[in-house]
C-alpha atoms as a PDB file:
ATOM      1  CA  UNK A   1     120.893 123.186 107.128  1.00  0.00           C
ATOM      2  CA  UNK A   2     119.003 120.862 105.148  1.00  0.00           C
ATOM      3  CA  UNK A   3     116.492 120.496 102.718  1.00  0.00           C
ATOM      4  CA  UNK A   4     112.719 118.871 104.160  1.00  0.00           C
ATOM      5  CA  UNK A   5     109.914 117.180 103.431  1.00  0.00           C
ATOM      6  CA  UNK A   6     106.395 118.910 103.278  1.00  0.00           C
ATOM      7  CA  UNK A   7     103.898 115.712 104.330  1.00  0.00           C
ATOM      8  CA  UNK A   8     100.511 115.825 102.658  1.00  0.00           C
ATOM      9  CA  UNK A   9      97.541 116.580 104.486  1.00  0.00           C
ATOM     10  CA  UNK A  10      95.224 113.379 104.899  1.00  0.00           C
ATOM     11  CA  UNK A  11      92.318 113.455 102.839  1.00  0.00           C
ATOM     12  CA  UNK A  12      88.976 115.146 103.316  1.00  0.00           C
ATOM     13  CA  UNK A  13      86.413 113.317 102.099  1.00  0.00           C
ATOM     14  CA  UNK A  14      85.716 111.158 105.522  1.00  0.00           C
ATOM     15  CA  UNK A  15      83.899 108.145 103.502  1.00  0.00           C
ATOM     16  CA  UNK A  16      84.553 105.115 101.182  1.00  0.00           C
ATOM     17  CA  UNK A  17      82.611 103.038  98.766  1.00  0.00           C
ATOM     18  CA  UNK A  18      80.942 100.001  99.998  1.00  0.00           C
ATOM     19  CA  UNK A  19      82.118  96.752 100.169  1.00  0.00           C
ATOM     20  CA  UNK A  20      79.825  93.800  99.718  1.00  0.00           C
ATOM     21  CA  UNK A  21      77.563  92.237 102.770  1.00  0.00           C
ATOM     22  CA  UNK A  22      79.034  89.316 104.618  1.00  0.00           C
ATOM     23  CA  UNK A  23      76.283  86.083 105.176  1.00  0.00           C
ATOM     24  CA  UNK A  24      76.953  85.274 108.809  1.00  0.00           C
ATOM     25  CA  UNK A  25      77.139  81.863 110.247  1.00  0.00           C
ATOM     26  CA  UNK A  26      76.827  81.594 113.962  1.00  0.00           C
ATOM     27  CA  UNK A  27      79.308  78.705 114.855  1.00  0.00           C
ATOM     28  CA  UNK A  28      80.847  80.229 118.608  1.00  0.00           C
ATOM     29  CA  UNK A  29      80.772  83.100 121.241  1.00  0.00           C
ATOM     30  CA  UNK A  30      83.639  84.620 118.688  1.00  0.00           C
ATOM     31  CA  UNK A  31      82.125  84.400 115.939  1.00  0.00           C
ATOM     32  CA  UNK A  32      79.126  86.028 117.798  1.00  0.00           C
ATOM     33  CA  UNK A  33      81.200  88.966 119.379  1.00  0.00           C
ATOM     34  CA  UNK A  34      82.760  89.362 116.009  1.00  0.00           C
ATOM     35  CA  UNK A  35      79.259  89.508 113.872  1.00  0.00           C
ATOM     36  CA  UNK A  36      78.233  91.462 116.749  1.00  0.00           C
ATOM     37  CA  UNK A  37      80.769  94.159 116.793  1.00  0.00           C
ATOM     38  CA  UNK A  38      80.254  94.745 113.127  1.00  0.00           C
ATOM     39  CA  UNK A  39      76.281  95.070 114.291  1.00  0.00           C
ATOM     40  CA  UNK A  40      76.097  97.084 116.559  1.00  0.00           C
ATOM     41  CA  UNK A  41      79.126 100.140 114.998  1.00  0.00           C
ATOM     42  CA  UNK A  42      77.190  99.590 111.439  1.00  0.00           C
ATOM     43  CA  UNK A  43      77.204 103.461 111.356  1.00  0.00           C
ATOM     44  CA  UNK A  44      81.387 103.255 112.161  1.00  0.00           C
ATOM     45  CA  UNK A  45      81.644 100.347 110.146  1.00  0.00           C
ATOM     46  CA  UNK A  46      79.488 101.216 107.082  1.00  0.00           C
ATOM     47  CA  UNK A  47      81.870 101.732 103.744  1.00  0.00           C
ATOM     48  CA  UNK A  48      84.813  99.678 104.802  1.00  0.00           C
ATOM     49  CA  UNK A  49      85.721  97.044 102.741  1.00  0.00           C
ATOM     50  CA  UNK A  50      84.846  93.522 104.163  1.00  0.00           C
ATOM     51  CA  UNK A  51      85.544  90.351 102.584  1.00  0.00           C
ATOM     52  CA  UNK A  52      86.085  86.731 102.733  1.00  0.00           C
ATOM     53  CA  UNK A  53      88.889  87.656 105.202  1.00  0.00           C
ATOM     54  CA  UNK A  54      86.358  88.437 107.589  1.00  0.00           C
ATOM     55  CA  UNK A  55      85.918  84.461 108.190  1.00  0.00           C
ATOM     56  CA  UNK A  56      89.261  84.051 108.716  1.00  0.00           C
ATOM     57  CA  UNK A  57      90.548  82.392 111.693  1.00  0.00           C
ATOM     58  CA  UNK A  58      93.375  84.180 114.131  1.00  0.00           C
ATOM     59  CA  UNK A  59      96.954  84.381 113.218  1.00  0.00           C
ATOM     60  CA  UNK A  60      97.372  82.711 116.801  1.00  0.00           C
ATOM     61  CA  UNK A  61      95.310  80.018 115.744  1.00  0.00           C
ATOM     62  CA  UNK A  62      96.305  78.676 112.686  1.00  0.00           C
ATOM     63  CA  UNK A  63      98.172  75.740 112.611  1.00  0.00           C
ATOM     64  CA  UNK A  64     101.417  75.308 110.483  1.00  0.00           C
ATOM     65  CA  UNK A  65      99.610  73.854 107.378  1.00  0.00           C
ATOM     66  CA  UNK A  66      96.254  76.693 107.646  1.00  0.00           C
ATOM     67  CA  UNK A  67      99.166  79.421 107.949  1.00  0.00           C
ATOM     68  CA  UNK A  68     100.658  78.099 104.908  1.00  0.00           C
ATOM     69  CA  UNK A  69      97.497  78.196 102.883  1.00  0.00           C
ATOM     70  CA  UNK A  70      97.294  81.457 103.670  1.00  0.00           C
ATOM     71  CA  UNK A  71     100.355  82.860 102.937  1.00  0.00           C
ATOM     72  CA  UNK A  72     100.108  81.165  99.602  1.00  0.00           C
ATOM     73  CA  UNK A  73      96.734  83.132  98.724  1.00  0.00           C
ATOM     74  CA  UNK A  74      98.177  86.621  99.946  1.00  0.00           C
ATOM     75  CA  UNK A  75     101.128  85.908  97.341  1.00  0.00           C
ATOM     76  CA  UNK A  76      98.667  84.851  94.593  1.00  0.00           C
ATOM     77  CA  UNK A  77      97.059  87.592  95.230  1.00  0.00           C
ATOM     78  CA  UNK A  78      99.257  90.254  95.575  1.00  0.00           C
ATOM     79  CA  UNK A  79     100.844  89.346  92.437  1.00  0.00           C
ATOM     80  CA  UNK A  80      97.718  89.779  90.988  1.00  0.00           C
ATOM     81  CA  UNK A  81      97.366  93.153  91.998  1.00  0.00           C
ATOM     82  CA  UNK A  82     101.107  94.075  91.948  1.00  0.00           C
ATOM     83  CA  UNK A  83     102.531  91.907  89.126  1.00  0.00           C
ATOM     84  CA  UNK A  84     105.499  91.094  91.503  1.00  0.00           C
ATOM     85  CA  UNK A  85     106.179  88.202  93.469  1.00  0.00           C
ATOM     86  CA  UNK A  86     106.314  88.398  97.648  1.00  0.00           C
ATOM     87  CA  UNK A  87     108.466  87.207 100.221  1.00  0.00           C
ATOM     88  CA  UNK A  88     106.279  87.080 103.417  1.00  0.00           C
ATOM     89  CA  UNK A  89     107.693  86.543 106.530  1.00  0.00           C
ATOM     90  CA  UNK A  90     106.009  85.177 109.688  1.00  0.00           C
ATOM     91  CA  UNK A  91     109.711  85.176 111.644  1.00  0.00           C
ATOM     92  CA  UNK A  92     108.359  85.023 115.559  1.00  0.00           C
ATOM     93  CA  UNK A  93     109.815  86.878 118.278  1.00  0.00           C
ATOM     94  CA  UNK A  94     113.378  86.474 119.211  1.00  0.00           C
ATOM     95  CA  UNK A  95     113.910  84.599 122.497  1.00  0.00           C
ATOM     96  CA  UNK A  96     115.216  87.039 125.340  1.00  0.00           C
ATOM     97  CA  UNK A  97     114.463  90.020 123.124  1.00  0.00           C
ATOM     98  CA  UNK A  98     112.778  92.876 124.427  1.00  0.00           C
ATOM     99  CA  UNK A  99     113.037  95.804 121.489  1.00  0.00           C
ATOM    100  CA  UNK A 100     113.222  99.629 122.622  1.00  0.00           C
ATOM    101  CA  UNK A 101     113.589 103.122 120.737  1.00  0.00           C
ATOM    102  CA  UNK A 102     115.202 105.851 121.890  1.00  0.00           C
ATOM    103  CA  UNK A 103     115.470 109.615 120.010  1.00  0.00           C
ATOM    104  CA  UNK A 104     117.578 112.481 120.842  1.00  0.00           C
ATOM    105  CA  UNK A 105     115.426 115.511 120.877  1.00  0.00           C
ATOM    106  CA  UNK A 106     119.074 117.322 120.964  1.00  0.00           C
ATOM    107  CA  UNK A 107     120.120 116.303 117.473  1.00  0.00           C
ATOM    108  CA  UNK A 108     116.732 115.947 115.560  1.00  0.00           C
ATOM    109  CA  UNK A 109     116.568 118.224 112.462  1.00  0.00           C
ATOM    110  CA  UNK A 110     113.157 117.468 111.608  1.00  0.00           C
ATOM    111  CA  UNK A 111     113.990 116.641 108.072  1.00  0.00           C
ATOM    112  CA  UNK A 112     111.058 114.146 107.855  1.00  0.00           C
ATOM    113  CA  UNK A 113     113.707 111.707 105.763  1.00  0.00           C
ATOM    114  CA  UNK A 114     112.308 109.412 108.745  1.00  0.00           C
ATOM    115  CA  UNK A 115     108.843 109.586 107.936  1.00  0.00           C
ATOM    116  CA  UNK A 116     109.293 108.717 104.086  1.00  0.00           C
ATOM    117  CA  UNK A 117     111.668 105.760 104.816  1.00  0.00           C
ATOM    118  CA  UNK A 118     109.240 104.309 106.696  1.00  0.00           C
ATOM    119  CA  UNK A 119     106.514 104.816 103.327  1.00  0.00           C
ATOM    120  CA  UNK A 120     108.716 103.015 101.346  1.00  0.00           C
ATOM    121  CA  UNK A 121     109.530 100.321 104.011  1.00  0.00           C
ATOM    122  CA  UNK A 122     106.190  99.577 105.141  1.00  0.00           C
ATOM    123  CA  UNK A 123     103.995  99.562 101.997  1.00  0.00           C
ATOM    124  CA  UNK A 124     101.864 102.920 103.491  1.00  0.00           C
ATOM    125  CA  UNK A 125      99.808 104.193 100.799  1.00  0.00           C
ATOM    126  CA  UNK A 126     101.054 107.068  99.234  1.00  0.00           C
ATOM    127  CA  UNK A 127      98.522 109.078  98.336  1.00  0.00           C
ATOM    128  CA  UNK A 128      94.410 109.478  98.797  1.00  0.00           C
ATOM    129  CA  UNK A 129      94.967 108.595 101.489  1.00  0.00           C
ATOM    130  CA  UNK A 130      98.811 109.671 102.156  1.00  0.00           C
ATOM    131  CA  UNK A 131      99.132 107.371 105.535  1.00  0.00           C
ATOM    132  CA  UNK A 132     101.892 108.411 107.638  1.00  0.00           C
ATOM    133  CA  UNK A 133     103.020 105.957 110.687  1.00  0.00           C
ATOM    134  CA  UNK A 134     105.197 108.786 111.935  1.00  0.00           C
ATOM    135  CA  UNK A 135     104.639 112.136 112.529  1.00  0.00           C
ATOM    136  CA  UNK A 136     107.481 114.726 113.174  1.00  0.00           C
ATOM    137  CA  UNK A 137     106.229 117.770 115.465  1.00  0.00           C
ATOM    138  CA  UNK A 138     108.131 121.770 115.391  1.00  0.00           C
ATOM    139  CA  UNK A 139     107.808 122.913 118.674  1.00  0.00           C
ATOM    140  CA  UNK A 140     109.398 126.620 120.083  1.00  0.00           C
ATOM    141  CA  UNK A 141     112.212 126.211 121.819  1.00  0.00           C
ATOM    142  CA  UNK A 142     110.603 128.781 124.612  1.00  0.00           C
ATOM    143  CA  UNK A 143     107.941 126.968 125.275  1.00  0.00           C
ATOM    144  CA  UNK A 144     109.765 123.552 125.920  1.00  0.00           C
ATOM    145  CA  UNK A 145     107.376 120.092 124.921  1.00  0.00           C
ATOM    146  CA  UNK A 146     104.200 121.854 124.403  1.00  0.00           C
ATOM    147  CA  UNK A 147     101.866 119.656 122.408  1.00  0.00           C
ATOM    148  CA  UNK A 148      99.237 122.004 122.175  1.00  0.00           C
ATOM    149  CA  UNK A 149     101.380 124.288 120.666  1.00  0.00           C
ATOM    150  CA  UNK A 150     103.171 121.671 118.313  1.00  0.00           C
ATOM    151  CA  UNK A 151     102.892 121.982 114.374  1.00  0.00           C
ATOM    152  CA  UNK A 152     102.783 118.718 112.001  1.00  0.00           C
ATOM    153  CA  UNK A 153     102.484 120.896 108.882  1.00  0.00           C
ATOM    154  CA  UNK A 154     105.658 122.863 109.465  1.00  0.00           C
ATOM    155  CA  UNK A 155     106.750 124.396 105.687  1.00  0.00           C
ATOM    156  CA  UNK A 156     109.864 126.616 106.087  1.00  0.00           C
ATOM    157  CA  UNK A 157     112.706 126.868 103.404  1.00  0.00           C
ATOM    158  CA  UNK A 158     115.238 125.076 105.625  1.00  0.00           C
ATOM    159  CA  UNK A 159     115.270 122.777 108.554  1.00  0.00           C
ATOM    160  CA  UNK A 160     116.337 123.264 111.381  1.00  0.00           C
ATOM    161  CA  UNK A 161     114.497 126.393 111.853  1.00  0.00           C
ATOM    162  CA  UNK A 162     115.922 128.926 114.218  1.00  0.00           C
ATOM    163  CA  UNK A 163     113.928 128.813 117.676  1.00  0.00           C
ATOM    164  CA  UNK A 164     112.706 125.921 117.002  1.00  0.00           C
ATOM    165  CA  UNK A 165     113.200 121.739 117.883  1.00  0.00           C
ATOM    166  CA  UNK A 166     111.409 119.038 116.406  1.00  0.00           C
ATOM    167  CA  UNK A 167     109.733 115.960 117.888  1.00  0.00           C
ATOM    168  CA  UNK A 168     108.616 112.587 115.784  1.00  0.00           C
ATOM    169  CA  UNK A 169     105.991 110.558 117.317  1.00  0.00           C
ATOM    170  CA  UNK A 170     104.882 107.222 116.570  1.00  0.00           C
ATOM    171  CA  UNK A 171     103.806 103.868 118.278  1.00  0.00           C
ATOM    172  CA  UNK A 172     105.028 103.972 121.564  1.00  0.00           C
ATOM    173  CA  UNK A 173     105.067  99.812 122.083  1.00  0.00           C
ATOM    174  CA  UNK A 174     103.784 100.131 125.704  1.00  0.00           C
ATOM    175  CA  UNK A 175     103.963  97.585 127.455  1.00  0.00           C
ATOM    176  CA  UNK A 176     100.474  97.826 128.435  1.00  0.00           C
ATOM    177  CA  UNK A 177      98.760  99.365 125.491  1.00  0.00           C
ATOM    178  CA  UNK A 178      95.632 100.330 125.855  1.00  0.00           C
ATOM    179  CA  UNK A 179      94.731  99.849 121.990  1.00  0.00           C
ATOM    180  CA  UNK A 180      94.814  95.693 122.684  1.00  0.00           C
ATOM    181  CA  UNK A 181      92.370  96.219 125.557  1.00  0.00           C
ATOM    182  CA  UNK A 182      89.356  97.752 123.493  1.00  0.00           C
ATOM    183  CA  UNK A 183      89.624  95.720 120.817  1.00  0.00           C
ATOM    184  CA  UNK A 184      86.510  93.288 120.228  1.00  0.00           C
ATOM    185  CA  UNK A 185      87.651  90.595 118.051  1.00  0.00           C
ATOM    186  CA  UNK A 186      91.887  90.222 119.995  1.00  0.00           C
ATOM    187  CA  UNK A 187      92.723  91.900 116.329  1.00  0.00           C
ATOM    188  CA  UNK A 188      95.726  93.393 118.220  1.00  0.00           C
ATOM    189  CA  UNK A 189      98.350  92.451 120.613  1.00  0.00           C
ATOM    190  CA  UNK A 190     101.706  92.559 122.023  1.00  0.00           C
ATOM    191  CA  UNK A 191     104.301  90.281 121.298  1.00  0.00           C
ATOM    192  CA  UNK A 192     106.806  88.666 123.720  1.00  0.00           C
ATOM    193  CA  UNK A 193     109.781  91.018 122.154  1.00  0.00           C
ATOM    194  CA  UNK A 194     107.563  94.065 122.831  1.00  0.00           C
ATOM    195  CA  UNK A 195     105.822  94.786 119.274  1.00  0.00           C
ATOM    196  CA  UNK A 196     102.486  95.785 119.250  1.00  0.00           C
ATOM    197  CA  UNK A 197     100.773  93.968 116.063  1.00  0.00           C
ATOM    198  CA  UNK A 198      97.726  93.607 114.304  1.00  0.00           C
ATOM    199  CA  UNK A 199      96.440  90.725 112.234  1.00  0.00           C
ATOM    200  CA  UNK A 200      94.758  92.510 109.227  1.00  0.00           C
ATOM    201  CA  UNK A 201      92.713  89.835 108.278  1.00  0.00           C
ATOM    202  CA  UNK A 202      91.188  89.948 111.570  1.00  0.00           C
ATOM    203  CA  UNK A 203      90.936  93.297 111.742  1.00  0.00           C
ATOM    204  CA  UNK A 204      87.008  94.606 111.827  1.00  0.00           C
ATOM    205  CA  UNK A 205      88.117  98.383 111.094  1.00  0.00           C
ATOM    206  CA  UNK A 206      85.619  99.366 114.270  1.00  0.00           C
ATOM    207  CA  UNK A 207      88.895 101.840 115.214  1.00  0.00           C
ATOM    208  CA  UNK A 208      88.219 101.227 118.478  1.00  0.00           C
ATOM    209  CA  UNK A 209      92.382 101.065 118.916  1.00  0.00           C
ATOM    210  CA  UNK A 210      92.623 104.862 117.695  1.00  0.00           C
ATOM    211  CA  UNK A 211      90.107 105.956 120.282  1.00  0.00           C
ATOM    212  CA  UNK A 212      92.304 104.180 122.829  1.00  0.00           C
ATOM    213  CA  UNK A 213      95.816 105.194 121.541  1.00  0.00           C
ATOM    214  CA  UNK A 214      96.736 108.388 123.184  1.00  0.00           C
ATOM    215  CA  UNK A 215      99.173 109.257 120.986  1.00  0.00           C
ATOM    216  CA  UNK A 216      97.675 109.278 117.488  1.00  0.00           C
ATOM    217  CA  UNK A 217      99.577 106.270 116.068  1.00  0.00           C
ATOM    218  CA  UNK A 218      96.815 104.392 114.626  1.00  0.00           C
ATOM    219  CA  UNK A 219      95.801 105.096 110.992  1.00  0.00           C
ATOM    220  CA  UNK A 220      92.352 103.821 109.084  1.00  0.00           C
ATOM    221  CA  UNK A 221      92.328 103.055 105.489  1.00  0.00           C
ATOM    222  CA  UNK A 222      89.442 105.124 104.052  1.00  0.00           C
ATOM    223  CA  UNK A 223      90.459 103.857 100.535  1.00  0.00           C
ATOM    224  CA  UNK A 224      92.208 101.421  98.540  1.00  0.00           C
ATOM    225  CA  UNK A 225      95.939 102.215  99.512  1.00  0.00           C
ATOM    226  CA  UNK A 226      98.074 103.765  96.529  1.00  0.00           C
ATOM    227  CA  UNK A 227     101.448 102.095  96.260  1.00  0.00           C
ATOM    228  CA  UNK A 228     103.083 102.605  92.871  1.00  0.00           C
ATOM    229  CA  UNK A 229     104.433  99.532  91.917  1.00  0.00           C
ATOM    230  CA  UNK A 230     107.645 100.351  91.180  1.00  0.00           C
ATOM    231  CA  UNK A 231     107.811 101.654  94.763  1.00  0.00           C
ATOM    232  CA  UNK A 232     106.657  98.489  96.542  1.00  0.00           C
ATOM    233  CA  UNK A 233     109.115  96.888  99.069  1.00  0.00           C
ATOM    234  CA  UNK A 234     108.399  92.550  98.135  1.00  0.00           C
ATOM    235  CA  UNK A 235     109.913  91.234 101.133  1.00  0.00           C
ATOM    236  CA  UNK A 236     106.867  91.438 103.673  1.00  0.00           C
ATOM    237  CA  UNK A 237     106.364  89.887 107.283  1.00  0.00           C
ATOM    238  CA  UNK A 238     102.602  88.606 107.957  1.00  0.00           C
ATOM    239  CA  UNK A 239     102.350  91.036 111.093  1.00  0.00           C
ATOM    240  CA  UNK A 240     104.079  94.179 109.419  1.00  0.00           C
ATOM    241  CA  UNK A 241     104.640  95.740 105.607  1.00  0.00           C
ATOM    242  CA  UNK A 242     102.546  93.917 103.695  1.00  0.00           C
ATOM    243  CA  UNK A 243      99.913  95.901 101.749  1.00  0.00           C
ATOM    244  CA  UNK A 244      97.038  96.133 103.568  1.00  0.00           C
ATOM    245  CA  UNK A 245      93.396  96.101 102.731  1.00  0.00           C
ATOM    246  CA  UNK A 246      90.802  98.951 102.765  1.00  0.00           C
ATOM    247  CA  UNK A 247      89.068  99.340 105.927  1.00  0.00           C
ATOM    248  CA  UNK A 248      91.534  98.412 108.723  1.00  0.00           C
ATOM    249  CA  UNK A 249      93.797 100.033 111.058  1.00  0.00           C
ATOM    250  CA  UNK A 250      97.762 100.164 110.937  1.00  0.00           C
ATOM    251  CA  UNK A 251     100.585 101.319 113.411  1.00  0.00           C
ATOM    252  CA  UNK A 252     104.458 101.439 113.219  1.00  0.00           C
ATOM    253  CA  UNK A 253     105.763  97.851 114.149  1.00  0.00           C
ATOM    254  CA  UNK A 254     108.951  98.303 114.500  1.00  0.00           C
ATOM    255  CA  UNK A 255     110.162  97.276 110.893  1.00  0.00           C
ATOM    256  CA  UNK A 256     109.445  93.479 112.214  1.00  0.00           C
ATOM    257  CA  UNK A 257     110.854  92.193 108.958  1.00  0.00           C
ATOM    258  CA  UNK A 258     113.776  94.037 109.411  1.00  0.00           C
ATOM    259  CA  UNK A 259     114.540  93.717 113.254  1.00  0.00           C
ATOM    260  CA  UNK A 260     113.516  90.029 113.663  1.00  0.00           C
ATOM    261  CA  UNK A 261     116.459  89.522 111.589  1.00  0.00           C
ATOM    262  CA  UNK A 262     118.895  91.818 112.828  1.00  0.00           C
ATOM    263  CA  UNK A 263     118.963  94.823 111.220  1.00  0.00           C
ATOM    264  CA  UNK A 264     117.588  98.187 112.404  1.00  0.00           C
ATOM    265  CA  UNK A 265     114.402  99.718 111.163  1.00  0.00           C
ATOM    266  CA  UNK A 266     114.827 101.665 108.063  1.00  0.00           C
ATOM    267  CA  UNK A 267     113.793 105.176 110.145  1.00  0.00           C
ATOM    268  CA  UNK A 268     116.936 104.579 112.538  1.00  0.00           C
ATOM    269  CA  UNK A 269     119.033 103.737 109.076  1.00  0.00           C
ATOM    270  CA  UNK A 270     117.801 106.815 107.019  1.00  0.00           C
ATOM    271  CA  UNK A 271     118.429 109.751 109.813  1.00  0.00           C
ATOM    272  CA  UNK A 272     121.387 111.609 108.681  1.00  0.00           C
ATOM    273  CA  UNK A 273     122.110 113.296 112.353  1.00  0.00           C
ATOM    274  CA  UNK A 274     121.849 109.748 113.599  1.00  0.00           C
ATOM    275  CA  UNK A 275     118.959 111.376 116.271  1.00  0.00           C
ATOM    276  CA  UNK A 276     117.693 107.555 116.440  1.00  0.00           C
ATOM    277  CA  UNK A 277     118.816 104.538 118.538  1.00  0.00           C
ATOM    278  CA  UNK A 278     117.172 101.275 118.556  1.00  0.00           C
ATOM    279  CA  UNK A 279     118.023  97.941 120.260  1.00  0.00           C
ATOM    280  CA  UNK A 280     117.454  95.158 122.975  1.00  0.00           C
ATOM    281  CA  UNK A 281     116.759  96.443 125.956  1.00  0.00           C
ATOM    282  CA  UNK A 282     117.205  93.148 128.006  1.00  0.00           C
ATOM    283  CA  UNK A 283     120.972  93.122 126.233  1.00  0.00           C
ATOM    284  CA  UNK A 284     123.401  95.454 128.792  1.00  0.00           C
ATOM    285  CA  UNK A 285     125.870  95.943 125.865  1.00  0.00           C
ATOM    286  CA  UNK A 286     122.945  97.176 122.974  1.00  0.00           C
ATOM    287  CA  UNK A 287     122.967 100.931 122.040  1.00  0.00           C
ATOM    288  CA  UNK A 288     119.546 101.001 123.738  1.00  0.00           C
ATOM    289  CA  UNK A 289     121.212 100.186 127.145  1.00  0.00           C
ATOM    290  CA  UNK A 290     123.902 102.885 126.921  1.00  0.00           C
ATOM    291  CA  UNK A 291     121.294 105.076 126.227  1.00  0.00           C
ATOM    292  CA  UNK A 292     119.112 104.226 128.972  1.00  0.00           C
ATOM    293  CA  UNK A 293     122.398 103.978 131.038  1.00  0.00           C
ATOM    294  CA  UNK A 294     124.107 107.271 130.113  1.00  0.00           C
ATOM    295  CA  UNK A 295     121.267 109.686 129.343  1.00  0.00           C
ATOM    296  CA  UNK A 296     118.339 111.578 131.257  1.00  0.00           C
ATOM    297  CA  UNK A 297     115.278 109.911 129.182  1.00  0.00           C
ATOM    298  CA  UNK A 298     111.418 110.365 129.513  1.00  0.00           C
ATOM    299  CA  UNK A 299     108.550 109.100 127.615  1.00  0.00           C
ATOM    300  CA  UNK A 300     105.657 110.927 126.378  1.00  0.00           C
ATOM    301  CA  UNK A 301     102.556 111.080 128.457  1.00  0.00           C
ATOM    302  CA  UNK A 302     104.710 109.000 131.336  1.00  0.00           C
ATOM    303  CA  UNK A 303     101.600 109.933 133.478  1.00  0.00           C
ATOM    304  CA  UNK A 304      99.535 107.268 132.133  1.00  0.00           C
ATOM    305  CA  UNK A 305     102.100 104.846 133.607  1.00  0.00           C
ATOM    306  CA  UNK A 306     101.844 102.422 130.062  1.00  0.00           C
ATOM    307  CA  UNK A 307     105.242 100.682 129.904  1.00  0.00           C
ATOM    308  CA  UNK A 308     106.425 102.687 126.928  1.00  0.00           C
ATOM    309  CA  UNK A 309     109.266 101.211 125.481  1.00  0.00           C
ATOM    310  CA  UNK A 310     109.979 104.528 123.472  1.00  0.00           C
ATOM    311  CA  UNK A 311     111.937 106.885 124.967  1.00  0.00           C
ATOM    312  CA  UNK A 312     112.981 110.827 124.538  1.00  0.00           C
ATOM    313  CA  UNK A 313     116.420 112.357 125.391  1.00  0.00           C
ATOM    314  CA  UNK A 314     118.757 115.377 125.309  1.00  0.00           C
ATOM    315  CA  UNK A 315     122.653 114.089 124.216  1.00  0.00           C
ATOM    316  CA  UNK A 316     123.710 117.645 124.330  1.00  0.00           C
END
């Protein structure tokens, strides 16, 4: 048995102060959709923070010397905000990668240790709002993978709890996400190696994604995220951890700073039942493989027929 982590509800309040108006300038059919967008959801919009990111071009567009400019102003101004100096990646995606997840509902304690190694990883804000990327469902054991039935605010003395298995959820990296579809300005997309991103600066907060994403895995910043400072993780890719701003939308990626350079994601790292594999599934010797190789597997909602690339199974 082991001790477990109680996650915070997410806040109540459903609003956020204003940020200030935006001038447009109509330059291109873009530009138009984008001003549009932010038109026509005014009432979904309305309190998000907007600012001279707005204007920004694409990450996909920027050429070597504009993506330099940029990184150099998110630094300045991070360390204005933090006091600490940033390391931010923009490592691409590995050639003849394709990166896949795989959890053993068998061996899953639901500790939620998980969950809170991915807070500290990924910059989440930590409180008003508490933003979770992962969420760890208690299901009965009787009733088999019942989401209707499931419970996120589990609270018992001791996990495992007798009767009982646990399920995390998170980004599912499909390989045809629906999120990327809906979205108005191309905010969000999937890379070659299978990692669904978001450019934040592009981001328009509309949350069209999260009315897309059938799994819950998108999360809006109602507020200024909380990050103590002593807590913040410096070494940032572009596309993943860094701190985001009020007012846009962020998902799991993976740990892209971490498994762009070879090392696993820091929720496959922190499990101490070792419930979590992760790996190249193009690669027939990676841990993914053997898993995919060895074990019965099935991925959540498989009815929507979305190319998930993570996938559930029973060890024992």
């Amino acid at each position: 048995m082991i001790e477990r982590h109680q996650p915070t509800p997410p806040c109540s309040d459903g609003g956020c102060a204003g940020g200030p108006e935006v001038e447009p300038e109509w330059g291109s059919r873009r530009d138009f959709l984008r001003f549009g967008v932010a038109a026509v959801a005014g009432g979904l919009l309305t309190g998000c923070e907007q600012d001279q990111a707005f204007l920004d071009k694409h990450f996909r567009e920027l050429t070597p010397e504009e993506l330099e400019e940029r990184i150099a102003e998110l630094r300045a101004d991070y360390k204005e905000k933090y006091g600490k100096d940033f390391e931010i990646r923009t490592d691409g995606p590995l050639p003849e990668t394709l990166f896949a997840y795989g959890l053993d509902l068998s061996r899953c304690i639901g500790c939620r240790r998980c969950v809170y190694a991915c807070v500290g990883e990924n910059n989440q804000s930590r409180h008003d709002p508490q933003i979770h990327w992962i969420r760890v469902l208690e299901m009965e054991k009787s009733r088999g993978v019942d989401l209707h039935h499931a419970n996120h605010y589990y609270d018992p003395e001791q996990v495992p709890r007798e009767g009982h298995f646990y399920m995390p959820v998170q980004c599912q990296q499909c390989e045809n996400p629906p999120c990327t579809r809906v979205c108005p300005v191309q905010a969000t997309w999937r890379e070659p190696d299978g990692i669904v991103v978001i450019d934040y600066n592009w981001c328009i907060g509309c949350r069209f994604c999260m009315a897309a994403c059938p799994y819950d895995a998108r999360h809006f910043n109602w507020a200024d995220p909380q990050i103590p400072t002593e807590e913040i993780n410096t070494t940032t890719h572009y596309l993943g951890n860094r701190p985001r701003y009020r007012g846009v939308v962020e998902k799991c990626i993976f740990c892209i700073q971490r498994t762009r350079r070879g090392r696993y994601p820091a929720c496959v790292e922190i499990c101490p039942v070792g419930a979590r594999k992760f790996g190249n599934l193009l690669d027939p010797n990676s841990e993914i493989r053997r898993v995919m190789d060895q074990q019965r597997v099935f991925v959540l909602k498989e009815e929507l027929n979305q190319g998930n690339k993570f996938f559930y199974f029973y060890s024992i």
